[in-house]
PDB file of N, CA and C in Angstrom:
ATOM      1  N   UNK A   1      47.195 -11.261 -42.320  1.00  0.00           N
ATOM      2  CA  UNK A   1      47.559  -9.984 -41.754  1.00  0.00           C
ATOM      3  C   UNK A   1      46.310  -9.268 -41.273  1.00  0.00           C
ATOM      4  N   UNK A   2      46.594  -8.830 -40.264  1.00  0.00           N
ATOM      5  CA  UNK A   2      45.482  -7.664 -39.467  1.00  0.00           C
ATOM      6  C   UNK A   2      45.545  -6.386 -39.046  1.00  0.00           C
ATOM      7  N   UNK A   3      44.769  -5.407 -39.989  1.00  0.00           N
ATOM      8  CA  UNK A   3      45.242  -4.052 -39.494  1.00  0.00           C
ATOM      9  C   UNK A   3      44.470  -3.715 -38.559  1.00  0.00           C
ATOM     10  N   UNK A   4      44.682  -2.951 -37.226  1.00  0.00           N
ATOM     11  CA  UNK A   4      44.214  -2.462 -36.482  1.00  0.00           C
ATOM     12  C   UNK A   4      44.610  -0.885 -36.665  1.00  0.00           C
ATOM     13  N   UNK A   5      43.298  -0.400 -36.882  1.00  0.00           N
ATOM     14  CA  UNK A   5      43.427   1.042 -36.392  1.00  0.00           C
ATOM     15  C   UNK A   5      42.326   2.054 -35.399  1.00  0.00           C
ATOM     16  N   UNK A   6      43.167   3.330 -35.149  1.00  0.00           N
ATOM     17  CA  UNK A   6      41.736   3.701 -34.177  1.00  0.00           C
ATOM     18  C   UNK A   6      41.706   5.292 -34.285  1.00  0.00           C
ATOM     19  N   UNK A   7      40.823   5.885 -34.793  1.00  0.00           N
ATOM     20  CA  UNK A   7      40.844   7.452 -34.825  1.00  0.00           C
ATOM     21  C   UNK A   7      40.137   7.731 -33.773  1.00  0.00           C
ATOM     22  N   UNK A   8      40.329   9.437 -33.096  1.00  0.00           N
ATOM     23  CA  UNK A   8      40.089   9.693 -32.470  1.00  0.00           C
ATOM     24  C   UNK A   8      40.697  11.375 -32.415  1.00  0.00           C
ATOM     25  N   UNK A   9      39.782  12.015 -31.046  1.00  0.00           N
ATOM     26  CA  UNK A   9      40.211  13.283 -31.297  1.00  0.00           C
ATOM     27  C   UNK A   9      40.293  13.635 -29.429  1.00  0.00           C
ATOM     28  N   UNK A  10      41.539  14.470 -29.262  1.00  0.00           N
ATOM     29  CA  UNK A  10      41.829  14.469 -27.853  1.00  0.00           C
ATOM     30  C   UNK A  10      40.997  15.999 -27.129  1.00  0.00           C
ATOM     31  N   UNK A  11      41.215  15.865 -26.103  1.00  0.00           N
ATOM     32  CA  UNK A  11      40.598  16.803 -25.190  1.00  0.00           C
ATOM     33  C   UNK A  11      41.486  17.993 -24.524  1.00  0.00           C
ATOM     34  N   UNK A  12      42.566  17.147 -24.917  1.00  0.00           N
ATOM     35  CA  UNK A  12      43.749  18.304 -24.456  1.00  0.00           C
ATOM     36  C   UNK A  12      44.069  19.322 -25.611  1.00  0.00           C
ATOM     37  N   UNK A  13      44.656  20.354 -25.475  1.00  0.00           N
ATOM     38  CA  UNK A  13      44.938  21.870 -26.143  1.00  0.00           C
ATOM     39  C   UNK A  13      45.898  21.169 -27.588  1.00  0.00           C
ATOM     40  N   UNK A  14      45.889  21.464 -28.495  1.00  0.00           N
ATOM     41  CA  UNK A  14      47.008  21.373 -29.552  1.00  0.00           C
ATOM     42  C   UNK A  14      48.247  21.974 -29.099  1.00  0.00           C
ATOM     43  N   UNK A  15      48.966  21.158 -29.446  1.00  0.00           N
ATOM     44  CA  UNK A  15      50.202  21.800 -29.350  1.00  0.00           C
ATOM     45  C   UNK A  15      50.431  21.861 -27.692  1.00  0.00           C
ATOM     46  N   UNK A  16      49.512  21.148 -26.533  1.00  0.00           N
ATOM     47  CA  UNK A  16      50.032  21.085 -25.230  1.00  0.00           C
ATOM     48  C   UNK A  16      51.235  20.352 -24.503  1.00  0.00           C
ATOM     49  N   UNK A  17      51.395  20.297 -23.732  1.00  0.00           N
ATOM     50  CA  UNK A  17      52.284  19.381 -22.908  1.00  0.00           C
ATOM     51  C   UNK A  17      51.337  17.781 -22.940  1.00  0.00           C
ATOM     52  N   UNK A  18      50.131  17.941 -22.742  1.00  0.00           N
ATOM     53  CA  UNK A  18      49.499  16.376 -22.503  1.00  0.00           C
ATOM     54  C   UNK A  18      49.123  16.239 -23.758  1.00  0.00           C
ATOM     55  N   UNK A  19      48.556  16.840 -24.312  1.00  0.00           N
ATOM     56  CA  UNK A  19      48.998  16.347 -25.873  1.00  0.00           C
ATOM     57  C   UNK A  19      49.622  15.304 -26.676  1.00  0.00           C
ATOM     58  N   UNK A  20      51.156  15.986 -26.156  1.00  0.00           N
ATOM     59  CA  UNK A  20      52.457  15.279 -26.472  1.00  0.00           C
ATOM     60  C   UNK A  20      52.830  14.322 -25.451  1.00  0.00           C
ATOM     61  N   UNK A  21      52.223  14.315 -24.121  1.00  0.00           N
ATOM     62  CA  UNK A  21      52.572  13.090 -23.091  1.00  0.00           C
ATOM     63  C   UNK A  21      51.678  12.265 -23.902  1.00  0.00           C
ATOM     64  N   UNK A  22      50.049  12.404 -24.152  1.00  0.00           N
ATOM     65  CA  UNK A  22      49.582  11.720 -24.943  1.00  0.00           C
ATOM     66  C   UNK A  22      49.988  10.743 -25.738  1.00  0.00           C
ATOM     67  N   UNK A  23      50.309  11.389 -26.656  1.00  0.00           N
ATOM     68  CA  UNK A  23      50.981  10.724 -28.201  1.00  0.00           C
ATOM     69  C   UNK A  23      52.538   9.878 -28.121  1.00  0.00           C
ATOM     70  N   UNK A  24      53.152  10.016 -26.934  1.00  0.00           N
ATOM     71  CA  UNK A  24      54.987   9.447 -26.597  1.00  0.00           C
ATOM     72  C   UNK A  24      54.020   8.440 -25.779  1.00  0.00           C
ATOM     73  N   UNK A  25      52.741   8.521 -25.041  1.00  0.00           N
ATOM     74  CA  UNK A  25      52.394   6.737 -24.412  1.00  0.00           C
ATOM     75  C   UNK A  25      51.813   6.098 -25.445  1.00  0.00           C
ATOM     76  N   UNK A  26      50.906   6.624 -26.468  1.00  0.00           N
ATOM     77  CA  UNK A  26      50.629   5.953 -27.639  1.00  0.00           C
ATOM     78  C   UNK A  26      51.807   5.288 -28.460  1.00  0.00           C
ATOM     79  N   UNK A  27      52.812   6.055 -28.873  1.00  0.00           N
ATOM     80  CA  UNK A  27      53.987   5.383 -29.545  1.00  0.00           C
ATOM     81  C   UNK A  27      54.502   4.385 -29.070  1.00  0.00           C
ATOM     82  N   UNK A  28      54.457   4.171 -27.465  1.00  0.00           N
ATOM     83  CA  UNK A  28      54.872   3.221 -26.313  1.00  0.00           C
ATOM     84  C   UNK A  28      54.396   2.014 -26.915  1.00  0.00           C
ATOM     85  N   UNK A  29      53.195   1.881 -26.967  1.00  0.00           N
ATOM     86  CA  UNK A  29      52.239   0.834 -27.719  1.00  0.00           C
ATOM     87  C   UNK A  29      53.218  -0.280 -28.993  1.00  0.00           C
ATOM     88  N   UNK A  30      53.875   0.180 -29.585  1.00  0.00           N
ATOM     89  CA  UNK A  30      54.406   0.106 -30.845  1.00  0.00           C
ATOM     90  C   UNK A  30      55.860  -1.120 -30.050  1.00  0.00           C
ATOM     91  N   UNK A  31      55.982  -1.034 -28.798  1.00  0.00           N
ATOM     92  CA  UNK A  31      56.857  -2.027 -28.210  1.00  0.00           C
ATOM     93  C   UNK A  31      56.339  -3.436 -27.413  1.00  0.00           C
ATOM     94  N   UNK A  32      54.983  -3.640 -27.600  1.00  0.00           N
ATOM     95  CA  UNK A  32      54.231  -4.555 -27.359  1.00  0.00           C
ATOM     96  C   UNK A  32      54.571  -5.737 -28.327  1.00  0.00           C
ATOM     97  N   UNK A  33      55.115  -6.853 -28.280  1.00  0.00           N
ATOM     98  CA  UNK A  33      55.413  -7.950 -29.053  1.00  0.00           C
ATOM     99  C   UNK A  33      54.174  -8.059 -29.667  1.00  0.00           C
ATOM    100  N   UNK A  34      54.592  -8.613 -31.357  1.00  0.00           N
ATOM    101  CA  UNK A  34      53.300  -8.841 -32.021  1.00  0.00           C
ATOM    102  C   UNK A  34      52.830  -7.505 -33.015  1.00  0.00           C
ATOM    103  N   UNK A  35      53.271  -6.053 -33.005  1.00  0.00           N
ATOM    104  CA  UNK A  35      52.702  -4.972 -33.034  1.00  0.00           C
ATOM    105  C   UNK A  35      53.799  -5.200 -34.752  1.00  0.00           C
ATOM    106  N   UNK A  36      53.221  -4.684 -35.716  1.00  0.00           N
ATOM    107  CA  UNK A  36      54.512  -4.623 -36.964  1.00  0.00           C
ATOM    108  C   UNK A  36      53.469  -3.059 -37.595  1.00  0.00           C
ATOM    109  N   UNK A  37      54.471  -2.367 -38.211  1.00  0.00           N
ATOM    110  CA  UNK A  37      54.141  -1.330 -39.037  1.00  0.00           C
ATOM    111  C   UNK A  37      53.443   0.024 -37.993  1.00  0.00           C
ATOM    112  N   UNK A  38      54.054  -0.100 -36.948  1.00  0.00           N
ATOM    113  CA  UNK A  38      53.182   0.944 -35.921  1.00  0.00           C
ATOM    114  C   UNK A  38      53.141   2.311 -36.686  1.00  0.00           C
ATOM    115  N   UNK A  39      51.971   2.951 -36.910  1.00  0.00           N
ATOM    116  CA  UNK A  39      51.924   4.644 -37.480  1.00  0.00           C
ATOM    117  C   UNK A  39      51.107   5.337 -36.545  1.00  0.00           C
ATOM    118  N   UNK A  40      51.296   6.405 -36.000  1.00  0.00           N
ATOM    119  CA  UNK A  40      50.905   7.596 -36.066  1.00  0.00           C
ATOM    120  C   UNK A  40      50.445   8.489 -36.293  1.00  0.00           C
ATOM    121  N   UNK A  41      49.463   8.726 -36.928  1.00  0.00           N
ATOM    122  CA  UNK A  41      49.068   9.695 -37.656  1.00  0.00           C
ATOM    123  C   UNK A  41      48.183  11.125 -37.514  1.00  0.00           C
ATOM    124  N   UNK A  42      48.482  12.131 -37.787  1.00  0.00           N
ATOM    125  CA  UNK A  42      47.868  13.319 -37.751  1.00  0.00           C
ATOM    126  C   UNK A  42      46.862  13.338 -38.856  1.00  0.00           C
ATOM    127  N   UNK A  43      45.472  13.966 -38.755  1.00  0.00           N
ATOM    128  CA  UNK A  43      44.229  14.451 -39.699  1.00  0.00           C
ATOM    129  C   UNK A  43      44.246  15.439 -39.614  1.00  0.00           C
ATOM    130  N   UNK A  44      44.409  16.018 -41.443  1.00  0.00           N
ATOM    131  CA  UNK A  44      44.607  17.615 -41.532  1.00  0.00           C
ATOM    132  C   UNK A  44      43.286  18.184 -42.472  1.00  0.00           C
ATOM    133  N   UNK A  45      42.156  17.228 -42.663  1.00  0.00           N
ATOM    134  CA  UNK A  45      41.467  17.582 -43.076  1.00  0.00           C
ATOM    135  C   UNK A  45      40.510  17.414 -42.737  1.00  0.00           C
ATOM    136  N   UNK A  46      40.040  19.483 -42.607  1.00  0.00           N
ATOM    137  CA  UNK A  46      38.378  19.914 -41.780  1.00  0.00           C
ATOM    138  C   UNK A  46      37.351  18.796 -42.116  1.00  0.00           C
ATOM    139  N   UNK A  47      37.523  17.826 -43.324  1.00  0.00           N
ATOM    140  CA  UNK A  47      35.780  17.217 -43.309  1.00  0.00           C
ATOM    141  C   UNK A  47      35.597  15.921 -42.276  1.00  0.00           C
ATOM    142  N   UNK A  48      36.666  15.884 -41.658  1.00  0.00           N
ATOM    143  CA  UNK A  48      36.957  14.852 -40.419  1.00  0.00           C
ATOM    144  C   UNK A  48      36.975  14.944 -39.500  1.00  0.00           C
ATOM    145  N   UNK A  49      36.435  14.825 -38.009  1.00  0.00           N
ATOM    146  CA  UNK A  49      36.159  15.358 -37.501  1.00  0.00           C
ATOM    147  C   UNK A  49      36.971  14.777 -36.022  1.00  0.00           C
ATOM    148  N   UNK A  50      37.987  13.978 -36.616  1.00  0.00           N
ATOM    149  CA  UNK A  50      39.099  13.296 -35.879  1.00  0.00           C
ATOM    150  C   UNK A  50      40.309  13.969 -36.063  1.00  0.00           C
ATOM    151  N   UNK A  51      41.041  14.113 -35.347  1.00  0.00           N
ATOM    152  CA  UNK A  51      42.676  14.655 -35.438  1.00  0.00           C
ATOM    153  C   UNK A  51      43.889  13.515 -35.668  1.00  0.00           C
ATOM    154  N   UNK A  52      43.515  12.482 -34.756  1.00  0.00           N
ATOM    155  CA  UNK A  52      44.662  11.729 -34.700  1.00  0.00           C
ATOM    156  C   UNK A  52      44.053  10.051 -35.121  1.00  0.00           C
ATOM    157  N   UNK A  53      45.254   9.404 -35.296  1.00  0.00           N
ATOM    158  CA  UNK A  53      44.746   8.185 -35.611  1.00  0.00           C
ATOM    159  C   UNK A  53      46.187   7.067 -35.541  1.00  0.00           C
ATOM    160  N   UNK A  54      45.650   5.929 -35.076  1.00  0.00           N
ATOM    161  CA  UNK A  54      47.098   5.040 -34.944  1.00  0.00           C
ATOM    162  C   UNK A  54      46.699   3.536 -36.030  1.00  0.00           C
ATOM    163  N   UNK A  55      47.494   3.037 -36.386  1.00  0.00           N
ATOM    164  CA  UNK A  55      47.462   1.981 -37.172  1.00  0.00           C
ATOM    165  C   UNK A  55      48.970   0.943 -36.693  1.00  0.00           C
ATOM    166  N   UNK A  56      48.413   0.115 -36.532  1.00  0.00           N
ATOM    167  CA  UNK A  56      49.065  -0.994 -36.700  1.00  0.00           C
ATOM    168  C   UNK A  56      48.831  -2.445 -36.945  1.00  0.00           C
ATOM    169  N   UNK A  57      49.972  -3.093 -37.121  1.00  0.00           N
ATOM    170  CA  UNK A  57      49.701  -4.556 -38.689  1.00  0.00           C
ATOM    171  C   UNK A  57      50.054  -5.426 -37.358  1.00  0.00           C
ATOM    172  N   UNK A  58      49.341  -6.707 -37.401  1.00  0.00           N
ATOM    173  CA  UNK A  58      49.772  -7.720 -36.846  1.00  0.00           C
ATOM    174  C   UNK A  58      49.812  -9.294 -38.028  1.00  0.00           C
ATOM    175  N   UNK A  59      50.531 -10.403 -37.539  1.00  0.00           N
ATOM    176  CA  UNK A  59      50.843 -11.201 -38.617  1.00  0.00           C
ATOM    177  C   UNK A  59      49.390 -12.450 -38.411  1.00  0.00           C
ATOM    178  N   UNK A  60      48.517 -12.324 -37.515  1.00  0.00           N
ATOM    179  CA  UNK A  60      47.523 -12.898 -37.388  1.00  0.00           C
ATOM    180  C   UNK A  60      46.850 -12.764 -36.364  1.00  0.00           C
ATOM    181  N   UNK A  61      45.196 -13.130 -36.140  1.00  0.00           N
ATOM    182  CA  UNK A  61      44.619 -13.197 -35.026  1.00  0.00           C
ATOM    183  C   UNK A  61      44.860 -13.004 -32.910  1.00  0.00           C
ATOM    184  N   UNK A  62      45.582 -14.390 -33.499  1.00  0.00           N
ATOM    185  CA  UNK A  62      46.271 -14.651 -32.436  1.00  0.00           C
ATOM    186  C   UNK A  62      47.290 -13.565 -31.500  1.00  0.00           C
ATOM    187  N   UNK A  63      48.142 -13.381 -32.980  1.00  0.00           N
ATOM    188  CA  UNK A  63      49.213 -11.917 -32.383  1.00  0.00           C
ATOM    189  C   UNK A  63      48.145 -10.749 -32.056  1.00  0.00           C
ATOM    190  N   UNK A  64      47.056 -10.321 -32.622  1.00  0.00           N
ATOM    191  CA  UNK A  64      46.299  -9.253 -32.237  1.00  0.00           C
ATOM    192  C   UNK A  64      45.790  -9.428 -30.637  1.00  0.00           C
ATOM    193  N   UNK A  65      45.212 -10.606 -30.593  1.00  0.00           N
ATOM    194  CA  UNK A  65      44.432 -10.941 -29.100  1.00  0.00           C
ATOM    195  C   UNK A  65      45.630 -10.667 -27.874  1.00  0.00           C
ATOM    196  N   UNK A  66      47.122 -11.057 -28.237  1.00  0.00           N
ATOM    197  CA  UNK A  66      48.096 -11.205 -27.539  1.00  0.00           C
ATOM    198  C   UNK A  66      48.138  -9.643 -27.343  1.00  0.00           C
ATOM    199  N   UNK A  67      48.398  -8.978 -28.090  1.00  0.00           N
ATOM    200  CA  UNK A  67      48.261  -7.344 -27.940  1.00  0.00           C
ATOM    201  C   UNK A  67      47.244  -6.945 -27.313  1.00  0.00           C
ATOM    202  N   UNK A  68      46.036  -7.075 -27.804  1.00  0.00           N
ATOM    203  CA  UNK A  68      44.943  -6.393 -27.383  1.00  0.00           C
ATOM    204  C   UNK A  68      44.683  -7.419 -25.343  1.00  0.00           C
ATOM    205  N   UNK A  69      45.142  -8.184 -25.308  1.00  0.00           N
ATOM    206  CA  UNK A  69      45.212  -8.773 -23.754  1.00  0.00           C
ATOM    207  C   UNK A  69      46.535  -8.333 -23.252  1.00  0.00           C
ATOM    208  N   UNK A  70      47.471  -7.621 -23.405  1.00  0.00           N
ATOM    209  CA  UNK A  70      48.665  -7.115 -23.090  1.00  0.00           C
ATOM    210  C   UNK A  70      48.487  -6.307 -22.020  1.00  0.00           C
ATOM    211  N   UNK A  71      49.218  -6.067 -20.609  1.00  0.00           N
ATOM    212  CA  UNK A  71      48.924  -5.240 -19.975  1.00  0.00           C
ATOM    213  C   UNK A  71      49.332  -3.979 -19.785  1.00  0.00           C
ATOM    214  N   UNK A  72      50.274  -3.746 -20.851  1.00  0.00           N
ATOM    215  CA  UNK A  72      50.550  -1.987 -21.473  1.00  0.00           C
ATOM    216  C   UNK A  72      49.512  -1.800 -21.902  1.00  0.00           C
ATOM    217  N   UNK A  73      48.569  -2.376 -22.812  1.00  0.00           N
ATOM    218  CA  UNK A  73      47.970  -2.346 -23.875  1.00  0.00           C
ATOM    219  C   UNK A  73      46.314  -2.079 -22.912  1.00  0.00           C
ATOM    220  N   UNK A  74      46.341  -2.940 -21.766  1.00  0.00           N
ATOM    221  CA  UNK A  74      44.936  -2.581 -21.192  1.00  0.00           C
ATOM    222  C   UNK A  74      44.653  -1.120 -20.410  1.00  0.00           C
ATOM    223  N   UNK A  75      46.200  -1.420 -19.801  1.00  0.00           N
ATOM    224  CA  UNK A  75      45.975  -0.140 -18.782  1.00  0.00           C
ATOM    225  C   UNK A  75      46.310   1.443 -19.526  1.00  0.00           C
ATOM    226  N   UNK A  76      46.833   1.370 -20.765  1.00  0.00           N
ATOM    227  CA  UNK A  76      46.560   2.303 -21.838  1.00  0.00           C
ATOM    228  C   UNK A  76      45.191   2.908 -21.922  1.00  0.00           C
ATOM    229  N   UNK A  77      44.783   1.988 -22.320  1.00  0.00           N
ATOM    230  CA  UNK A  77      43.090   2.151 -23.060  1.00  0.00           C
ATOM    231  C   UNK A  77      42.291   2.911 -21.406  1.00  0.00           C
ATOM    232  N   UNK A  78      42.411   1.678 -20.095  1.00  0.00           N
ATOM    233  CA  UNK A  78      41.958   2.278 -19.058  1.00  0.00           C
ATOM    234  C   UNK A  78      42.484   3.863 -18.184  1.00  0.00           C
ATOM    235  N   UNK A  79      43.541   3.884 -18.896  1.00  0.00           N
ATOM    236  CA  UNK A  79      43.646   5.061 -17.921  1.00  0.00           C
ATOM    237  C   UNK A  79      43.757   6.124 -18.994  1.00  0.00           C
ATOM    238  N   UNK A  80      44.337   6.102 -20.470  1.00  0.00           N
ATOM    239  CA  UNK A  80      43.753   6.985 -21.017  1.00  0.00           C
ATOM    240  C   UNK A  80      42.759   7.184 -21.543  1.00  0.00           C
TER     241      UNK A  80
END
């Protein structure tokens, strides 16, 4: 098993409209074959200096590379 995760902190307003367009193309992610346990997650604590963070499980290597070469998955990363 392979967890992939990725924190990060956005540029757009809390609580905006792109924000939330943001975070509904991130969830998108979670329909990429290969993807198991997709989360979401919000950081609510000041000593972090990240807000958001995504995690997801794949069942091996292979399934990760298949994701991470996916072309939801590239043009994600490139255009957001």
């Amino acid at each position: 098993m392979i967890r992939h995760t990725v924190v990060f902190r956005l540029k757009h307003p809390a609580a905006s409209a792109a924000e939330r367009d943001f975070l509904r193309a991130a969830r998108e992610l979670a329909g990429i074959p290969g993807v198991q346990h997709f989360e979401c997650l919000r950081q609510i604590s000041a000593k972090n200096p990240f807000t958001f963070g995504l995690s997801m499980e794949f069942a091996n290597a292979a399934a990760y590379k298949r994701y991470s070469d996916h072309p939801d998955h590239v043009r994600f990363v490139q255009e957001r």
